[in-house]
Protein backbone atom coordinates (compact mmCIF):
# COMPACT_ATOMS: atom_id res chain seq x y z
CA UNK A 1 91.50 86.26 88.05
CA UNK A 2 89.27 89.19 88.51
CA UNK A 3 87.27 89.29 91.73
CA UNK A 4 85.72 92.48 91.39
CA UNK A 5 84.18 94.84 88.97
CA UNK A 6 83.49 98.37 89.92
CA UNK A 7 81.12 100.86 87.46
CA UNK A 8 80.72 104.46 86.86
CA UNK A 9 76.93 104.98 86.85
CA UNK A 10 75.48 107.73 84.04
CA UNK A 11 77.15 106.74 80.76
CA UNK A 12 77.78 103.12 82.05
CA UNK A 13 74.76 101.75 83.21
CA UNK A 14 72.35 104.17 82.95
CA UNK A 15 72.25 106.08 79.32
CA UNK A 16 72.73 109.84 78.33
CA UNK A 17 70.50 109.60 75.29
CA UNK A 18 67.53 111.46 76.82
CA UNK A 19 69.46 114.41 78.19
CA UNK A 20 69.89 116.53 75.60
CA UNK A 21 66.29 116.83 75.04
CA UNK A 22 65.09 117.19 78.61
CA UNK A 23 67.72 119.55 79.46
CA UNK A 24 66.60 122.43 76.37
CA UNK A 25 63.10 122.54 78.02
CA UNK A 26 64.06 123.53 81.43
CA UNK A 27 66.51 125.97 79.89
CA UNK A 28 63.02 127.43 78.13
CA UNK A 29 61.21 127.73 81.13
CA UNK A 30 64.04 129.30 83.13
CA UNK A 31 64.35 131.95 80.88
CA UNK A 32 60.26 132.10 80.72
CA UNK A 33 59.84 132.26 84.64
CA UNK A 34 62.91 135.24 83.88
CA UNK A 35 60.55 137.21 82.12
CA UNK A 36 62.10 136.70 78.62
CA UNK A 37 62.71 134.63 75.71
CA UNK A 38 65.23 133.86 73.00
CA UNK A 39 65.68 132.09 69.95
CA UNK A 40 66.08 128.21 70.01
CA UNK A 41 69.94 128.72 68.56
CA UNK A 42 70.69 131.12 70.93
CA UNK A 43 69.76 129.07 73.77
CA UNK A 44 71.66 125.79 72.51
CA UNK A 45 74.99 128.03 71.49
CA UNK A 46 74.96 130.07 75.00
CA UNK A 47 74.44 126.95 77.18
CA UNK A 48 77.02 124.93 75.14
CA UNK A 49 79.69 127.68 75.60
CA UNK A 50 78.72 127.82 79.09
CA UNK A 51 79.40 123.87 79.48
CA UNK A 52 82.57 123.77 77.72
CA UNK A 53 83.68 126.95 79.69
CA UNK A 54 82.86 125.36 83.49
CA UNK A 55 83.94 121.73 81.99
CA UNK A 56 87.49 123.23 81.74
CA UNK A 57 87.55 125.33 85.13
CA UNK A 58 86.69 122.24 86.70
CA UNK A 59 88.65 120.06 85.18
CA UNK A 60 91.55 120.62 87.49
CA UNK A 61 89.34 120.44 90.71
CA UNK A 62 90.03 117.12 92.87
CA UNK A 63 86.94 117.77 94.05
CA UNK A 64 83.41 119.85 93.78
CA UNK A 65 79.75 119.44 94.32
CA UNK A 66 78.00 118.41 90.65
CA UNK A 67 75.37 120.75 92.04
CA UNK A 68 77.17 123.63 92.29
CA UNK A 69 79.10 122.89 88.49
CA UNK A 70 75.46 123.03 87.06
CA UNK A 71 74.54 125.78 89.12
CA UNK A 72 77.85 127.72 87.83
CA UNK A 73 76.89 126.60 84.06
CA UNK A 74 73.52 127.78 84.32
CA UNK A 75 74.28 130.74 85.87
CA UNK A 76 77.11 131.34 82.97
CA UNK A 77 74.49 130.58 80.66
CA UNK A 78 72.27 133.16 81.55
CA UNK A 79 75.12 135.92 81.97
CA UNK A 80 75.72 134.96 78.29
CA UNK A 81 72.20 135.81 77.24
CA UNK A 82 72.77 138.96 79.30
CA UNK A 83 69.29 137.89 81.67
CA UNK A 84 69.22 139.26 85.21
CA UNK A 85 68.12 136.30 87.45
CA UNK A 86 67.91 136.04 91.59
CA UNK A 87 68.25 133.36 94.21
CA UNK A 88 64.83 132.04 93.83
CA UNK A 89 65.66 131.30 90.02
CA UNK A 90 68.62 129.66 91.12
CA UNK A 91 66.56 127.52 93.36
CA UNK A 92 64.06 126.77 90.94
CA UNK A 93 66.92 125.56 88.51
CA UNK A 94 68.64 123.63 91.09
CA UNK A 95 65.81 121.00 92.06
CA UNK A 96 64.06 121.35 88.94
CA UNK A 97 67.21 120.30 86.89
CA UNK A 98 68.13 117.58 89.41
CA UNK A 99 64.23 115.88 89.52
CA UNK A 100 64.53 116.09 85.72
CA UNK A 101 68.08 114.57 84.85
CA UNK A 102 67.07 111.87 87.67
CA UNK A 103 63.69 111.11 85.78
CA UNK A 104 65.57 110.72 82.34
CA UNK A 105 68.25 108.79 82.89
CA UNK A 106 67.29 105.25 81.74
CA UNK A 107 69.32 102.01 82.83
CA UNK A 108 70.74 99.75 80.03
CA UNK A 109 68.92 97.41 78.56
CA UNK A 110 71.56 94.81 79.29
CA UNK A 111 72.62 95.97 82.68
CA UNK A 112 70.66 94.25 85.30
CA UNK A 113 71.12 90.45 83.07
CA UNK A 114 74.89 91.40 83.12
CA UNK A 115 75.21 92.60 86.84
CA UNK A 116 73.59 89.28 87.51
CA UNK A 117 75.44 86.95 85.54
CA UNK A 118 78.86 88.43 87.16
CA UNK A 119 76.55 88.41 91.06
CA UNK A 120 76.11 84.17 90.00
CA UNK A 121 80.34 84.35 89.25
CA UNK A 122 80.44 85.46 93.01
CA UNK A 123 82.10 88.91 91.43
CA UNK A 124 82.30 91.54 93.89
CA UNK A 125 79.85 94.68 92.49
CA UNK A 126 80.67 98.47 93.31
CA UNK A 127 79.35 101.60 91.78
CA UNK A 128 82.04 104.46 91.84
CA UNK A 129 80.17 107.78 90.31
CA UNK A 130 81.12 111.28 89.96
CA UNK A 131 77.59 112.45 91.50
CA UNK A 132 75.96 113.67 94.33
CA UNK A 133 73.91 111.72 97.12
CA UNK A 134 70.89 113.36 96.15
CA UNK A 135 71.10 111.65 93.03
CA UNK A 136 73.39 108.55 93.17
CA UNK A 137 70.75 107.01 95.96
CA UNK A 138 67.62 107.87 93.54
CA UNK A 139 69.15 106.43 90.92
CA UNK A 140 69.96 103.34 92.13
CA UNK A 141 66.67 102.61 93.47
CA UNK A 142 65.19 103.44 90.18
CA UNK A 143 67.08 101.14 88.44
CA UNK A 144 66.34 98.23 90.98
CA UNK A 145 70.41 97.87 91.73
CA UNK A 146 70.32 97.79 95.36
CA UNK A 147 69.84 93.83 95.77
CA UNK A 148 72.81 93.64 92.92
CA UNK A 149 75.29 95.40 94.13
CA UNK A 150 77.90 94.74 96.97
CA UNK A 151 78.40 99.02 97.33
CA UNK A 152 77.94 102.41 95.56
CA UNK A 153 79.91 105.62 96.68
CA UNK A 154 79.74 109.21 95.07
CA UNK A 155 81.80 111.41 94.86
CA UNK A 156 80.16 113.29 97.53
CA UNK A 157 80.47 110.62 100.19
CA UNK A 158 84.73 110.22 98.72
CA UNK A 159 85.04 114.38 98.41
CA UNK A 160 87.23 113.37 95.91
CA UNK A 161 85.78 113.31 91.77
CA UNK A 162 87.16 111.13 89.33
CA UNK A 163 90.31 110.79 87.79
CA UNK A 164 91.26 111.90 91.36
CA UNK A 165 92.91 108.93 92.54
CA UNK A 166 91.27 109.38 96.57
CA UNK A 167 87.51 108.00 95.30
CA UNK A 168 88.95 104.78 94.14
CA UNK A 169 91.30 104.05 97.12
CA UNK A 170 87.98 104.53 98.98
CA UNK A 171 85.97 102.49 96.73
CA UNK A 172 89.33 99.37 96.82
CA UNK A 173 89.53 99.84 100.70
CA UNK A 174 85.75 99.13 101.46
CA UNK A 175 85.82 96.20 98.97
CA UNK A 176 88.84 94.63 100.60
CA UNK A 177 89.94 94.26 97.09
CA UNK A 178 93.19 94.84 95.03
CA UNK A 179 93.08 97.16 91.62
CA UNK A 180 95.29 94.54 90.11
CA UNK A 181 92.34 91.63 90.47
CA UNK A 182 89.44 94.34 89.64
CA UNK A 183 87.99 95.90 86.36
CA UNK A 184 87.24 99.34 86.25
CA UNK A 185 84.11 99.87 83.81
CA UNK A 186 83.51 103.96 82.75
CA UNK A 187 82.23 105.69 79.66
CA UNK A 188 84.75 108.51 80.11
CA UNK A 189 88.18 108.36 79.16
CA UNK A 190 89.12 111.33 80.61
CA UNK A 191 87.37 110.95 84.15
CA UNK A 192 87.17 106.70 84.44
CA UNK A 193 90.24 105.37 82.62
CA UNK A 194 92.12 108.34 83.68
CA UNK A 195 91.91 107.79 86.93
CA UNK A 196 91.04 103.75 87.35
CA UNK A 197 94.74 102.97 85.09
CA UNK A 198 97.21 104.63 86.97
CA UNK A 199 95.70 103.10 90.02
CA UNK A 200 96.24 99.41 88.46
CA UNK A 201 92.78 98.34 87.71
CA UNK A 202 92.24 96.88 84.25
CA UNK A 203 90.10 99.27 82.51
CA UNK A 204 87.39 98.95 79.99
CA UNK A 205 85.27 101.82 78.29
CA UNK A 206 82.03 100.82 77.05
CA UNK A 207 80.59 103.27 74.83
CA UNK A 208 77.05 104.95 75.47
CA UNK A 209 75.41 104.37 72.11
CA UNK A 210 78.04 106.62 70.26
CA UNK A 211 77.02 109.94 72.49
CA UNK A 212 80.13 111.63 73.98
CA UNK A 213 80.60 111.47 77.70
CA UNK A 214 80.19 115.18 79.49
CA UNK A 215 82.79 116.92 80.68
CA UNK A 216 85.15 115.93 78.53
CA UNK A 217 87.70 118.76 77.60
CA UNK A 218 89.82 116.90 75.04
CA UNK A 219 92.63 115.82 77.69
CA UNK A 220 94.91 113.34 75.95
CA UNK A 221 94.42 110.50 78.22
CA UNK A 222 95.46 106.98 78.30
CA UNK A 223 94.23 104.01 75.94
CA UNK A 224 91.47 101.48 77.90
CA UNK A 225 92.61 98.01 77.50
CA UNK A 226 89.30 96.54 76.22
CA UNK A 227 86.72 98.62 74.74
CA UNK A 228 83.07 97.39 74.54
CA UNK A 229 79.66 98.44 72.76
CA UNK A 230 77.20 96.82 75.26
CA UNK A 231 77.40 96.02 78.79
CA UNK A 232 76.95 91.80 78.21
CA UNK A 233 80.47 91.90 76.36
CA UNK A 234 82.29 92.12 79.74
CA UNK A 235 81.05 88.44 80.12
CA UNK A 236 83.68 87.26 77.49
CA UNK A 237 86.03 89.79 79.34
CA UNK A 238 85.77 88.76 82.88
């Protein structure tokens, strides 16, 4: 019987589909308020290289600050494009970037109806997300989640990131709950069902509209046991 259901946040309840296209414009200005420009291709190559390069580096880190991996991408980024840029730049980029991704991300259409259907099951509700405060509390005030929900914790407030197995003991002990009665619900098979399988929980992967989840490096990783299209599925599941 499953008493609990805990959820990564971007990917999972709140779409990716708008942050491709927010993110190219503040990669524009950045290199405007740098005193320079390049071509469109340029830009999208350099910053994609500069993803996939940090992605890996990181990808062995138990833990880090998602501030500082965007910071390091950016400033990779730029090195690429060979353009000199300072502190305040960096500044600029940092709460500019976080403002922006917070204003873009858009919760599910089907999120709140499900989270409520599985509230009126009296199913514990927990948000476990690779993110920073600065964003994870925004975010779930935007969405209206906070009279849903049972408990959210980043990765900030664990100091551990996903698949590192110290966020979801965290997340288990302030539930009271065991991973064998508990769903773990994640759009990323490397980072979610990764790290929620090994630790018992029976894993699903719900897919974000057919976008690919970030920071994936093409791990092999283990196989989710159900695998949904829209949040409402996990009705029939749970």
């Amino acid at each position: 019987m499953i008493k609990g259901v805990f959820f990564d946040l971007g990917g999972t309840l709140f779409s990716y589909k708008n942050v491709t296209r927010t993110t190219f414009p503040i990669l524009v200005e950045a290199i405007e308020r740098a005193g320079t420009t390049r071509e469109n291709n340029q830009i999208k190559l350099a910053y994609k290289e500069a993803s996939r390069e940090v992605a890996k580096d990181y990808s062995i880190k138990k833990y880090y600050l998602h501030k500082t991996f965007f910071n390091e991408v950016f400033e990779s980024f730029l090195e690429r494009l060979k353009i000199d840029f300072g502190p305040d730049l960096l500044s600029w980029y940092t709460d500019h970037h976080r403002q922006e991704m917070i204003k873009c991300l858009e919760i599910k259409k089907d999120c709140l109806s499900t989270l409520q259907k599985l509230k009126e099951k009296e199913i514990y509700l927990s948000i476990v997300s690779n993110i920073d405060e600065d964003m994870l509390n925004p975010l779930i005030d935007k969405g209206n989640l906070k009279p849903i929900i049972d408990d959210a914790i980043s990765s900030e407030k664990a100091q551990s990131c996903k698949p590192d197995k110290k966020i979801f003991e965290l997340a288990l002990k302030r539930s009271g709950l065991n991973a064998r009665d508990s769903l773990f619900v994640g759009d990323s098979p490397e980072h979610d069902i990764a790290g929620a399988s090994p630790m018992g929980f029976t894993t699903v992967l719900v897919l974000d509209g057919g976008l690919e989840p970030p920071l994936q490096i093409g791990k092999k990783t283990l196989t989710a046991d159900h695998t949904i299209a829209s949040l409402e599925e996990l009705n029939s599941i749970v």
